[in-house]
Protein backbone atom coordinates (compact mmCIF):
# COMPACT_ATOMS: atom_id res chain seq x y z
CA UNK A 1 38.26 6.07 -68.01
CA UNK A 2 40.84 3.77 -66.72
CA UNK A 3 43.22 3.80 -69.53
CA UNK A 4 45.79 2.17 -68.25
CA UNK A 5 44.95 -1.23 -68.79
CA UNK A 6 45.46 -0.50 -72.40
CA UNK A 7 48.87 0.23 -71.16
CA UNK A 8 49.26 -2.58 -69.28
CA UNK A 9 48.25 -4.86 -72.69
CA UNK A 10 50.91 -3.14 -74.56
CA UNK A 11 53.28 -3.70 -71.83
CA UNK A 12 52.57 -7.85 -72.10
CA UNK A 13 52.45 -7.47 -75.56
CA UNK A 14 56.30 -6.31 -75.58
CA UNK A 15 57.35 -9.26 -73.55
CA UNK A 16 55.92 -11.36 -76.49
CA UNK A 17 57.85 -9.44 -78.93
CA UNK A 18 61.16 -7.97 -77.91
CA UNK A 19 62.87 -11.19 -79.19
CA UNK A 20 60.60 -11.63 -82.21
CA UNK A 21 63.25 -10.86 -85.06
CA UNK A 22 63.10 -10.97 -88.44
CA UNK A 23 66.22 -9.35 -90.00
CA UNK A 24 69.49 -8.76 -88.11
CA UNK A 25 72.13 -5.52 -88.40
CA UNK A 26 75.42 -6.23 -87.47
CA UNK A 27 77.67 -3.03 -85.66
CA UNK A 28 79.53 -2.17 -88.56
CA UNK A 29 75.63 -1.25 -90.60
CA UNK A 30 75.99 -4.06 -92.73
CA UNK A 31 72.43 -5.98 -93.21
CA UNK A 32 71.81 -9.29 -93.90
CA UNK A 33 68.77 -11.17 -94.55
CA UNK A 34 68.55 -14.42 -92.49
CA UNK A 35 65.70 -16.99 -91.70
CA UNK A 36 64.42 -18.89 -88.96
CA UNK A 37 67.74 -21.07 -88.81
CA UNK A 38 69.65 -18.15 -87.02
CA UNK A 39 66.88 -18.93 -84.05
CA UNK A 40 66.61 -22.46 -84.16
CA UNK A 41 68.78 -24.75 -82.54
CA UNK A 42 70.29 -27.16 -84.62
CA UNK A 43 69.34 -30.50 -82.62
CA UNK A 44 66.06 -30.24 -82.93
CA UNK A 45 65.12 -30.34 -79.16
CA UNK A 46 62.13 -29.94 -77.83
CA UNK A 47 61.93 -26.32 -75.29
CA UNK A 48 59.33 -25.75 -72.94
CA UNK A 49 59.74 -23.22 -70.82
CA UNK A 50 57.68 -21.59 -68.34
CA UNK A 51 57.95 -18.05 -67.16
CA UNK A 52 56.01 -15.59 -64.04
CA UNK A 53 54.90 -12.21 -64.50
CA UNK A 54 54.54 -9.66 -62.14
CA UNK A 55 53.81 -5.99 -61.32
CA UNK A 56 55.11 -4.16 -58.86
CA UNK A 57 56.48 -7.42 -56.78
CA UNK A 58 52.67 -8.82 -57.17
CA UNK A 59 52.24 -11.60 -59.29
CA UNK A 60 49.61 -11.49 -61.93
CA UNK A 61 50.30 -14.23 -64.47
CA UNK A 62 52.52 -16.72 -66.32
CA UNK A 63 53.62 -17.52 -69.30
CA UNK A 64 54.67 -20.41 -71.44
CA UNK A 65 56.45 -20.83 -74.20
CA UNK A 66 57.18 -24.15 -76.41
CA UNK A 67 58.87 -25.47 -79.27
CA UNK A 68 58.75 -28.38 -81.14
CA UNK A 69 58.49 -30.23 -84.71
CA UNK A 70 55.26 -30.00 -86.03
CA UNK A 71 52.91 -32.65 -84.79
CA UNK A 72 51.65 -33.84 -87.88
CA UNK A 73 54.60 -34.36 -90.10
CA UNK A 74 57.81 -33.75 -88.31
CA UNK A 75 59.49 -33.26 -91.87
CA UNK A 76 57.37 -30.46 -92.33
CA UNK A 77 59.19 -27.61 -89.97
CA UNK A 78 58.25 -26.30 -86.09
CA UNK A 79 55.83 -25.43 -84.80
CA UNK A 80 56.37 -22.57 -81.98
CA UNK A 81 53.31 -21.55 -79.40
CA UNK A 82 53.40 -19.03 -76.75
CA UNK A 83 50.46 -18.67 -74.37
CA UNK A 84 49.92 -16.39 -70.85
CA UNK A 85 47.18 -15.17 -68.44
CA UNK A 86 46.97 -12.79 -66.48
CA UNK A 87 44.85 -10.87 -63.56
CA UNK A 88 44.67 -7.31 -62.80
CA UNK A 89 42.87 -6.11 -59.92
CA UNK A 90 41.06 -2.76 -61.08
CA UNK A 91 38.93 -0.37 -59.12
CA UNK A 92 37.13 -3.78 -56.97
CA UNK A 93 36.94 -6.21 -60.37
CA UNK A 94 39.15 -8.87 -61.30
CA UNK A 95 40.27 -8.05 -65.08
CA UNK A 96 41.60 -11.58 -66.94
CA UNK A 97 43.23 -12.02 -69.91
CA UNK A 98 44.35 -15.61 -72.04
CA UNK A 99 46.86 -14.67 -74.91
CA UNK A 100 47.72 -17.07 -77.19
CA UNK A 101 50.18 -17.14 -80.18
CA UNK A 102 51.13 -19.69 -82.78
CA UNK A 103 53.04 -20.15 -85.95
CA UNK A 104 54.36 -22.98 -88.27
CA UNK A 105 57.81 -22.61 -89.63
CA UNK A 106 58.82 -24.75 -92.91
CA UNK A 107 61.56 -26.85 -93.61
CA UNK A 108 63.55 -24.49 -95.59
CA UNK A 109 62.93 -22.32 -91.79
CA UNK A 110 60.46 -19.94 -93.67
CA UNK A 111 57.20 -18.28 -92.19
CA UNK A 112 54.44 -20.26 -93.48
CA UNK A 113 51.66 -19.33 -91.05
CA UNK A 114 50.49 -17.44 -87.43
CA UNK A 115 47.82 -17.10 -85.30
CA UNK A 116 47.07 -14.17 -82.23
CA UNK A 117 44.20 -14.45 -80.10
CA UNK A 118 43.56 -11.93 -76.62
CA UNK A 119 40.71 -12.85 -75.06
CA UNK A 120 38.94 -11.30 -72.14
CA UNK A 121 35.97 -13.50 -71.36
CA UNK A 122 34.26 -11.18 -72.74
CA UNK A 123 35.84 -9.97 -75.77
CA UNK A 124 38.21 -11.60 -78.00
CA UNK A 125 40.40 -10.48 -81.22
CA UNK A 126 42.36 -13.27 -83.20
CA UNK A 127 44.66 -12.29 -85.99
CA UNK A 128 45.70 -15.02 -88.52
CA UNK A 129 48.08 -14.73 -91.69
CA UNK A 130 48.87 -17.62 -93.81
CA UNK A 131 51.47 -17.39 -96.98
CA UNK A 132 50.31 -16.96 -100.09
CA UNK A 133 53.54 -16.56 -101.99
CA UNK A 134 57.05 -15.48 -101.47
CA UNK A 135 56.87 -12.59 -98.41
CA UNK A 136 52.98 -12.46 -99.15
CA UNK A 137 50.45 -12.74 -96.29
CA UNK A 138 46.45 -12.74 -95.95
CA UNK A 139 46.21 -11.58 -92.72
CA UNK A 140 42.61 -11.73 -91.57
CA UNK A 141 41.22 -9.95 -88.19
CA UNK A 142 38.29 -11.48 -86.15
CA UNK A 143 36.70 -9.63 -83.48
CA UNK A 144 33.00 -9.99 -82.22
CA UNK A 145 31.43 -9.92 -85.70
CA UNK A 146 33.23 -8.71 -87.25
CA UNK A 147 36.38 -9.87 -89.99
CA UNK A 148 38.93 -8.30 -92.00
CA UNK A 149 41.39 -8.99 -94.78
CA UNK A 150 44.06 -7.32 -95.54
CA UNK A 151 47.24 -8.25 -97.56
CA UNK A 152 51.06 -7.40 -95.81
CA UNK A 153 54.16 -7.92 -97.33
CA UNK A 154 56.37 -9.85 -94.12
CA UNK A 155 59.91 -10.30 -95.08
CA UNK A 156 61.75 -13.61 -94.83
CA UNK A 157 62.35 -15.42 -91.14
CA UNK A 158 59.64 -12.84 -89.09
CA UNK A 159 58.91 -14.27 -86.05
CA UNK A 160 55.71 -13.76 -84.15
CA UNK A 161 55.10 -14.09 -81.15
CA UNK A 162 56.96 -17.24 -79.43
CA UNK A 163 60.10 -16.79 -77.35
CA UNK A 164 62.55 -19.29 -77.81
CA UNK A 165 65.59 -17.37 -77.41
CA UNK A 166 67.76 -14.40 -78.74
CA UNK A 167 69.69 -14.81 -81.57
CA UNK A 168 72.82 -17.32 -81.54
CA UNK A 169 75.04 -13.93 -81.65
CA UNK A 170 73.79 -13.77 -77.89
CA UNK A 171 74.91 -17.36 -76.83
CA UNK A 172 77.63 -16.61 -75.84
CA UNK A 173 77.25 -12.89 -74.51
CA UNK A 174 80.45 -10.14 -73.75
CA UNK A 175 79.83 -6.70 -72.10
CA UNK A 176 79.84 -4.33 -74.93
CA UNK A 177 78.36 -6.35 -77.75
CA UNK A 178 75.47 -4.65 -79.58
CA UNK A 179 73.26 -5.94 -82.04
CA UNK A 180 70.11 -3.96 -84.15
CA UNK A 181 67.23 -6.21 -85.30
CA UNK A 182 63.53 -5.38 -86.91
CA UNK A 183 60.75 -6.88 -85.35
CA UNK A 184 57.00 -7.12 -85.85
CA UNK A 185 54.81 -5.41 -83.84
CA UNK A 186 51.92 -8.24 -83.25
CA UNK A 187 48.85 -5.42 -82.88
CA UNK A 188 50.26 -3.10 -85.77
CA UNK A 189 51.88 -5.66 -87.77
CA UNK A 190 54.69 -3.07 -88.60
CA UNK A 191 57.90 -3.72 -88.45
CA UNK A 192 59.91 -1.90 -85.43
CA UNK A 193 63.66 -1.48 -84.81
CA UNK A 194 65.10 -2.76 -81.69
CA UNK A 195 68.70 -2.42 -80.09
CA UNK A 196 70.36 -4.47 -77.94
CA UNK A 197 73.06 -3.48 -76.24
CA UNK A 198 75.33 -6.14 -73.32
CA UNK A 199 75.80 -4.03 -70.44
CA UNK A 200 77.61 -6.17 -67.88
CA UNK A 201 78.15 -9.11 -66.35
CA UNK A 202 75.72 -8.93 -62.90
CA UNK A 203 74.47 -11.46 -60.16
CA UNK A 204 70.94 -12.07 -59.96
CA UNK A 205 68.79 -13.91 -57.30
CA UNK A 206 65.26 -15.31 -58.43
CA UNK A 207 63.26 -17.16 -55.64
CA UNK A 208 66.45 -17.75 -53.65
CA UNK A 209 68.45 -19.35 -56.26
CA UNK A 210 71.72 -17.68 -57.42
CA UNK A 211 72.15 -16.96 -61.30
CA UNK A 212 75.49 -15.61 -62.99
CA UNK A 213 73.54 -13.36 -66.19
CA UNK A 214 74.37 -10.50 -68.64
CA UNK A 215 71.96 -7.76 -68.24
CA UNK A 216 70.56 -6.75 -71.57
CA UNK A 217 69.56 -2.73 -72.77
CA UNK A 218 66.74 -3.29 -74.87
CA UNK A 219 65.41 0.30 -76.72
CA UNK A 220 62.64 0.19 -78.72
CA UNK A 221 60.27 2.46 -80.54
CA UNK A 222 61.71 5.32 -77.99
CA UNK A 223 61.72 3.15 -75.19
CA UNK A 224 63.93 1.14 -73.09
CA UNK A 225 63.51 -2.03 -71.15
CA UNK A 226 66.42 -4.37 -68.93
CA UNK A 227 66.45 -8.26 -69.51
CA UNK A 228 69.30 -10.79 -67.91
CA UNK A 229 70.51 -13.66 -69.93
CA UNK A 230 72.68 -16.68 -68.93
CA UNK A 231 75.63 -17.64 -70.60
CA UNK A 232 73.70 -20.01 -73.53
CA UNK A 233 71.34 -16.88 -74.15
CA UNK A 234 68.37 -18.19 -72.63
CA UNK A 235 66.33 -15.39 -70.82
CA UNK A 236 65.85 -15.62 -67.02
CA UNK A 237 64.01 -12.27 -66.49
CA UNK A 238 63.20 -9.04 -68.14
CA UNK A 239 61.54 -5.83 -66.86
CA UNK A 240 59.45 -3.32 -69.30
CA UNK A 241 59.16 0.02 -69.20
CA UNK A 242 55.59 0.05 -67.19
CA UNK A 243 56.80 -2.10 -64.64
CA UNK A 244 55.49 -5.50 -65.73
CA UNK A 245 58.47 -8.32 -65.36
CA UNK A 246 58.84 -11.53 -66.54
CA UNK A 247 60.58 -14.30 -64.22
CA UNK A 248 61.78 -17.52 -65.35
CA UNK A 249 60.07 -20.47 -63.04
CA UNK A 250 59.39 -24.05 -63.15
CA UNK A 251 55.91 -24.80 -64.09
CA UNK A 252 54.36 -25.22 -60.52
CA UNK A 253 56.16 -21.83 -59.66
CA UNK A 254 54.72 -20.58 -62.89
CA UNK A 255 51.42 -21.65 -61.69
CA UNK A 256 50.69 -20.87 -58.46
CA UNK A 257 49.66 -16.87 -59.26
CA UNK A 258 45.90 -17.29 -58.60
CA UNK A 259 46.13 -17.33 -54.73
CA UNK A 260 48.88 -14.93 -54.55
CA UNK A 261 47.31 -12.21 -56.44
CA UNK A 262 44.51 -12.25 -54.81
CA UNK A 263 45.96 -11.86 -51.44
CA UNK A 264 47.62 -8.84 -52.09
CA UNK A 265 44.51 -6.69 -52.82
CA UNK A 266 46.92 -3.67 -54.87
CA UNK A 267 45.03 -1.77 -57.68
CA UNK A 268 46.66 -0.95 -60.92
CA UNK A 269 44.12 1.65 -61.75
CA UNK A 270 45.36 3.43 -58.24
CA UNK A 271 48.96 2.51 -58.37
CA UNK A 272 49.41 4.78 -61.44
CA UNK A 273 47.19 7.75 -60.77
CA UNK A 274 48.52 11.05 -59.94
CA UNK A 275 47.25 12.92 -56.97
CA UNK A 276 46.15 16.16 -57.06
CA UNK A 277 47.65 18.88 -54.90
CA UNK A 278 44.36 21.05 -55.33
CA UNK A 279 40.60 19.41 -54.81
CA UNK A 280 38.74 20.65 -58.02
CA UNK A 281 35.19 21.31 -57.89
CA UNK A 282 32.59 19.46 -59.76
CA UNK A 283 31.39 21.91 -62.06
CA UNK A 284 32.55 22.17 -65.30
CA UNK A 285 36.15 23.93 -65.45
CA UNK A 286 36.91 25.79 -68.41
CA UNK A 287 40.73 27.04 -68.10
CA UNK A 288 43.52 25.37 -66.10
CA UNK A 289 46.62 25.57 -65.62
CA UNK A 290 48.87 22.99 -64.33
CA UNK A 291 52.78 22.67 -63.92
CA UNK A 292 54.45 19.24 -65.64
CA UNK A 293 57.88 17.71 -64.76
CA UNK A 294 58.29 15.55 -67.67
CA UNK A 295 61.67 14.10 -69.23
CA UNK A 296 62.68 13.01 -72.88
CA UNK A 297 59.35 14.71 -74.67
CA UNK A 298 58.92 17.15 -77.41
CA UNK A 299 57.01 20.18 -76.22
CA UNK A 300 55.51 20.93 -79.49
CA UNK A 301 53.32 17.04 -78.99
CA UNK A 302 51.73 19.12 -76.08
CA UNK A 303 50.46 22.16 -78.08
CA UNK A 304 47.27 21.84 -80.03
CA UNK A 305 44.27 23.67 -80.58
CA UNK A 306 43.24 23.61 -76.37
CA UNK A 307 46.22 23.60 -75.44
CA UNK A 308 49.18 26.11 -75.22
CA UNK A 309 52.94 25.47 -73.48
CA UNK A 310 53.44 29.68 -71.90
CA UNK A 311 57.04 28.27 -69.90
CA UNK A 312 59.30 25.40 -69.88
CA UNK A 313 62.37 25.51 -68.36
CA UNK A 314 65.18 22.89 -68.24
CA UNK A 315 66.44 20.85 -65.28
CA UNK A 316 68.02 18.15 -63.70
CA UNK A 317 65.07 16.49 -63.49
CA UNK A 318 63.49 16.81 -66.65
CA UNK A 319 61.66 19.71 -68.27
CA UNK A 320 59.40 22.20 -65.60
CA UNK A 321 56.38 22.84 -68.07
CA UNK A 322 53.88 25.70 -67.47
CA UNK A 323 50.44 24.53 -69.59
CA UNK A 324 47.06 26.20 -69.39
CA UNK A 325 43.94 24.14 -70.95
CA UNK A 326 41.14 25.64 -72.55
CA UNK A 327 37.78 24.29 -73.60
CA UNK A 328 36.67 27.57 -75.44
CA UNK A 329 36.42 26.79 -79.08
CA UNK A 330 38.61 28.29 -81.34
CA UNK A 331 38.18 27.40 -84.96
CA UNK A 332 40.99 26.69 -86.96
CA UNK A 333 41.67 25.65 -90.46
CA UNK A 334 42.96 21.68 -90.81
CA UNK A 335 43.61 20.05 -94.31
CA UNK A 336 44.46 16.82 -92.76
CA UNK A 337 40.82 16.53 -91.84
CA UNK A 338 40.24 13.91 -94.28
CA UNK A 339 42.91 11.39 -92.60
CA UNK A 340 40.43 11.38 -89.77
CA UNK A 341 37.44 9.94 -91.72
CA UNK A 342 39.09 6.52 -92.50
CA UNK A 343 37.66 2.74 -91.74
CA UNK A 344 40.05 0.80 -89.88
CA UNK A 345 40.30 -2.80 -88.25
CA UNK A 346 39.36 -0.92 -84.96
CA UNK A 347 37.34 2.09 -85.96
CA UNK A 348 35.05 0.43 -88.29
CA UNK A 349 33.27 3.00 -89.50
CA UNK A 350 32.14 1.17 -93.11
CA UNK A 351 30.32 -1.53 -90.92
CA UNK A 352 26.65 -1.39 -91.90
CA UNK A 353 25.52 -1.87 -88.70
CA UNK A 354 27.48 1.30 -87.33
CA UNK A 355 26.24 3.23 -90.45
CA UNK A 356 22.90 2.22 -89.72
CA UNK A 357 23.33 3.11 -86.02
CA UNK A 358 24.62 6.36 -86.54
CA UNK A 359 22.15 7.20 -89.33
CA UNK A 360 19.05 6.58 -87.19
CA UNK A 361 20.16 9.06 -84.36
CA UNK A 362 21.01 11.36 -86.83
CA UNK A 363 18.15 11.59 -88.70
CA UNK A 364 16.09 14.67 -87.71
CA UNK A 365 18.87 16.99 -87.25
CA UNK A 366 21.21 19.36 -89.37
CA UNK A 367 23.56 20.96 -87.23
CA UNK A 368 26.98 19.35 -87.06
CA UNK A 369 27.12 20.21 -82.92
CA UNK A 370 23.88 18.33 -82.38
CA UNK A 371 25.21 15.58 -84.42
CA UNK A 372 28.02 14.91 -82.32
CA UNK A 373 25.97 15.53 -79.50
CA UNK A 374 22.90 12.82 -79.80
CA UNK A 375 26.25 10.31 -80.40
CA UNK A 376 27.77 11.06 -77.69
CA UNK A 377 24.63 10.65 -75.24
CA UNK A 378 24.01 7.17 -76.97
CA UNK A 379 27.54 6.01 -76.35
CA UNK A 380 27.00 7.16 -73.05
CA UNK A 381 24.34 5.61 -72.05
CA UNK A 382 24.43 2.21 -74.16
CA UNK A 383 27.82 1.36 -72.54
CA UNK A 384 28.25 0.43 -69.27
CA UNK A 385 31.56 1.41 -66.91
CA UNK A 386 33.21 -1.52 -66.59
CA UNK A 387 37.39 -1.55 -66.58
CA UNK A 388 38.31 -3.46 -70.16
CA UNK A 389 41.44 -4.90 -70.39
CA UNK A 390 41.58 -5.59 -74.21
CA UNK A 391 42.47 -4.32 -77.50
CA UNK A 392 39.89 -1.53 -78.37
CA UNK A 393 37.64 -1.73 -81.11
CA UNK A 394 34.34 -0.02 -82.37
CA UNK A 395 32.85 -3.27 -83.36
CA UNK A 396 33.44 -5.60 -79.72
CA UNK A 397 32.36 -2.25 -77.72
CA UNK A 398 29.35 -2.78 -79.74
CA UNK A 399 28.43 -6.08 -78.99
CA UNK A 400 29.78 -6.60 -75.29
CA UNK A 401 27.84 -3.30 -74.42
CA UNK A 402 30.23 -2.50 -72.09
CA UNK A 403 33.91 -0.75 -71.71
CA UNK A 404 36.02 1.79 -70.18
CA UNK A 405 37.27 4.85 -71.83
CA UNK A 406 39.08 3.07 -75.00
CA UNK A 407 36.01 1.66 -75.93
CA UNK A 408 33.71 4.72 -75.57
CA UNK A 409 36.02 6.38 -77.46
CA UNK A 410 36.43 3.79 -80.51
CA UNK A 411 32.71 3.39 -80.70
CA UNK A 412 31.87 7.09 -80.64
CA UNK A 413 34.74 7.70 -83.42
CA UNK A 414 33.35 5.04 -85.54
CA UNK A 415 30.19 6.48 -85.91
CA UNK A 416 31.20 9.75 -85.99
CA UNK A 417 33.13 9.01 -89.23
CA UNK A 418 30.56 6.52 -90.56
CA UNK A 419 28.19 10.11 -91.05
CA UNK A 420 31.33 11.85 -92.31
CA UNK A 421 32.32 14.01 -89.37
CA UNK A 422 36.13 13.64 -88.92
CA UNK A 423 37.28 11.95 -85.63
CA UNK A 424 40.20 11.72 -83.60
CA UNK A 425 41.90 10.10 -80.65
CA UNK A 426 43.68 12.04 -77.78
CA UNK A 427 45.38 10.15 -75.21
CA UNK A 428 46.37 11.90 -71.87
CA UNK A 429 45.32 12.55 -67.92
CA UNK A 430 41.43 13.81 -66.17
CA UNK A 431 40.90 14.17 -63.03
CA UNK A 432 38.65 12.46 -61.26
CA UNK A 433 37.80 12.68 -57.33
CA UNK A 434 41.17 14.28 -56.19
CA UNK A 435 43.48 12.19 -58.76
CA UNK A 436 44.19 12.27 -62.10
CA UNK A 437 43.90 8.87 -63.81
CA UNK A 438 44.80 8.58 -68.00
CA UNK A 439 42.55 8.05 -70.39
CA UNK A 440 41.32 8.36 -73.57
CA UNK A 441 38.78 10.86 -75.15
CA UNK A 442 38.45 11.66 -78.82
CA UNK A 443 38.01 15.21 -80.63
CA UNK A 444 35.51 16.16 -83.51
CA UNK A 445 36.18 18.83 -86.10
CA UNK A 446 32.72 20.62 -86.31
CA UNK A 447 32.28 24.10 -87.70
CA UNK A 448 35.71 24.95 -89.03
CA UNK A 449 37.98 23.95 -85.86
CA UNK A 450 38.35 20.44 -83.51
CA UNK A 451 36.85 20.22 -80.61
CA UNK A 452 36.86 17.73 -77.97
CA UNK A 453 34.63 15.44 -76.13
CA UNK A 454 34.11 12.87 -74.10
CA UNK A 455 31.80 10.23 -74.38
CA UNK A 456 32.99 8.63 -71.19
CA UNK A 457 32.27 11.01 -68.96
CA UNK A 458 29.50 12.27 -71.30
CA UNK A 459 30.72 16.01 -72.11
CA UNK A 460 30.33 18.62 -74.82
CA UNK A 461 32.57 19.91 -75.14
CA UNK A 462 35.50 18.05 -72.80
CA UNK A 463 36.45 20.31 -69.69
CA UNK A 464 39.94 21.74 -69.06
CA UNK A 465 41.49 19.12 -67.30
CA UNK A 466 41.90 16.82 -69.95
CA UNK A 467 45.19 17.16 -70.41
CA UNK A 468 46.51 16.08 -73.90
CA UNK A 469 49.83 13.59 -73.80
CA UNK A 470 49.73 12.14 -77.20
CA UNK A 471 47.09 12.06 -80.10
CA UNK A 472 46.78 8.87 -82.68
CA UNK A 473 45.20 5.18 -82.64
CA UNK A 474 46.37 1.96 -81.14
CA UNK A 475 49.96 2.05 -82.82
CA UNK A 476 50.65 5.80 -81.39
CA UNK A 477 49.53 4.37 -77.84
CA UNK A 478 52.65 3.29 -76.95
CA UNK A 479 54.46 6.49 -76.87
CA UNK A 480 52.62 7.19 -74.06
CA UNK A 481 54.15 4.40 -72.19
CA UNK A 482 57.26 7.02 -72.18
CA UNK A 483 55.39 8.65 -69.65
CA UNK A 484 53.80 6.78 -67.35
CA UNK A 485 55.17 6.93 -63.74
CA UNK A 486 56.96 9.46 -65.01
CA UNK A 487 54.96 12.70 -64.54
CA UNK A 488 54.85 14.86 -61.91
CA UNK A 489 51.89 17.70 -62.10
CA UNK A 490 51.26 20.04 -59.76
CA UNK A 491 47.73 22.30 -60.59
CA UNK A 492 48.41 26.06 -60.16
CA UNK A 493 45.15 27.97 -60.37
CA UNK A 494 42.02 26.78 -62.69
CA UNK A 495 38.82 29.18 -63.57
């Protein structure tokens, strides 16, 4: 129910990566392949360098980043490691998170191997790759369980995960330079374009202590994020889209989070809701409309078979949307339908034990609708409401038996598929008790035409005011980061 955590992960997750580059575009559009040794510095020194993060002026982790030569056989290459932790406060529980991300780099400053672990306590995910020939990875993905193999094809000099710096272009920093790299996104492992662009010369004061920086315009998959740099490149602070900003710090600095954040006593959950300027009432809603105030979005994303866009009108501020949500079924052909039956590393819907699962509660009925139904009750009542912070997967919901709307959802569209009945993810707003909060609910096509639910919340089918932002998996997520504390809805009548 509390989806943005998820959010929040993604958010970390670019501070990992906005500097993790693996081929370079100069201004004019002319590419070049280049390695690790455009990264590198050439005297081999040791960096260790320690970093805070914080939301919204509260501090919530650290991070640390090192490089070195690799401790075995210095002739060998680097190795680079990267490693934060965090603490949200969410709805009265303490949500912690350790990420931790390694790779060895060869002598010839080629990718030979990485490692990614997020782990919540409770859960954890690791993602490995080692090189099995020229741009040729087996990347293997633990969680719970469960493990999976796949092979990628990661071009020469990626770099995953470690920040030691922007590119030697960067170094020495004007107003008005721009550079265009690919990078790999660590939870996709896709490779994403990113822009930088040197703004302007600025003053900045961290903790009291005067810097002279370059302030950075990062965009990236649609978004945009602010990071200063000194004169030598190295990063002293950045800010992403959702709020969450990295600070550079000496270690002790770096360290001394715990008692701070839990002093403060903010809530992210609450920070990010939306009020609602009309109580609803607790029985089920069927039709409502709402007014949105949304810039930089494609209406059309917003239209789908519950929802219909009846106004929008342009201004200043952004688009004035008029929206009414349904949650009277209205069948409708899809031949796409078979995209939504697939296994993934999250939705594992070949695992036996989900088959098996799925199978058994299954087994004396016929009808698709009481299908869906007897799943979404188990899911319902087998995990408990507990804020996750972690990536979502069918498999970990599973075993921790517990989870917020992410893993409700993965579980439920797991074994959905596993019994054939096609499955996807919707990512948006509810409201719940005078707010609306986002979250995640999926959508089942039954009986010629999709129709959603929410195993959450423990609905058939969803009510009205589930309000659709974006559909797709984990690697669609992001786009909804556009959004957040962004929106402005105002409810105008519901029935």
């Amino acid at each position: 129910m509390r989806k943005i955590l998820i959010l929040i992960l993604l958010a970390v997750v670019w501070i990992f990566s906005m500097y993790q580059l693996y081929k370079k575009e100069s201004t004019s559009g002319r590419r070049e392949n280049f390695m690790y040794r455009k990264f590198l510095p050439s005297d081999l020194v040791l960096r260790d360098e320690w970093f805070g993060i914080y939301f919204n002026d509260n501090k919530i982790g650290y991070a640390n980043f090192i490089l070195g030569l690799d401790e075995v056989d210095a002739r060998q290459g680097y190795k680079m490691e990267g490693e934060a932790f965090l603490i949200f406060p969410v709805l009265g529980t303490t949500q912690r998170i350790w990420l931790k991300i390694r790779s060895k780099i060869g002598p010839d400053y080629k990718l030979k191997s990485f490692y990614l672990s997020f782990f919540t306590g409770v859960q954890r995910t690791e993602i490995s790759g080692i090189k099995l020939k020229e741009n040729e990875f087996e990347v293997t993905v633990k969680e719970a369980e469960s493990e999976r193999k796949n092979i990628i094809s990661i071009p020469e000099g990626v770099v995953l995960g470690n920040f030691f710096g922007p590119p030697k272009e960067l170094h020495n920093p004007r107003p008005g330079m721009k550079v265009k790299f690919l990078t790999l996104n660590p939870l996709t492992l896709q490779p994403e374009e990113v822009k930088l662009t040197v703004v302007s010369r600025e003053k900045l004061n961290i903790h009291g202590k005067n810097y002279e920086g370059f302030l950075i315009l990062t965009e990236f998959s649609g978004l945009e994020s602010r990071a200063w740099i000194d004169n030598q490149g190295r990063l002293l602070k950045e800010e992403t889209p959702l709020g969450v900003t990295l600070v550079r710090e000496p270690q002790s600095k770096a360290l001394e989070f715990i008692s701070t954040t839990r002093s403060k006593g903010f809530d992210i959950a609450e920070f990010f809701s939306i009020p609602s300027n009309i109580k609803l009432p607790a029985q089920e809603i069927k039709r409502l409309y709402v007014r949105l105030l949304l810039k930089d979005i494609d209406v059309k994303q917003l239209e789908n078979n519950r929802q219909q866009v009846l106004n929008v009108e342009d201004t200043p501020r952004g688009k004035r949307i008029l929206l009414v949500i349904t949650n009277v079924f209205s069948p409708a052909a899809d031949n796409t339908i078979t995209d939504y039956l697939k296994s993934d590393n999250y939705i594992q819907s070949d695992d036996t034990r989900i088959k098996s699962i799925a199978q058994y509660l299954v087994r004396n009925l016929n009808r698709p609708g009481d299908k869906v139904k007897a799943l979404l009750k188990w899911v319902y009542n087998y995990l408990e409401k507990r804020p996750t912070l972690s990536i979502p997967s069918a498999l970990t919901a599973l075993n921790a038996r517990q989870g917020d709307c992410n893993e409700h959802t993965f579980l439920f569209s797991a074994l959905a598929r596993s019994i054939g009945i096609p499955t996807k993810i919707k990512n948006g707003l509810v409201y719940i008790d005078g707010k609306f909060y986002y979250h995640s609910w999926p959508a089942v096509y039954i009986n010629g035409g999709w129709v959603d639910v929410d195993p959450t919340l423990n609905q058939f089918p969803a009510d009205a005011t589930h309000i659709c932002l974006v559909e797709g998996e984990l690697s669609q997520q992001i786009d909804i980061l556009k959004l957040v504390g962004k929106i402005k809805l105002e409810v105008i009548r519901y029935e």
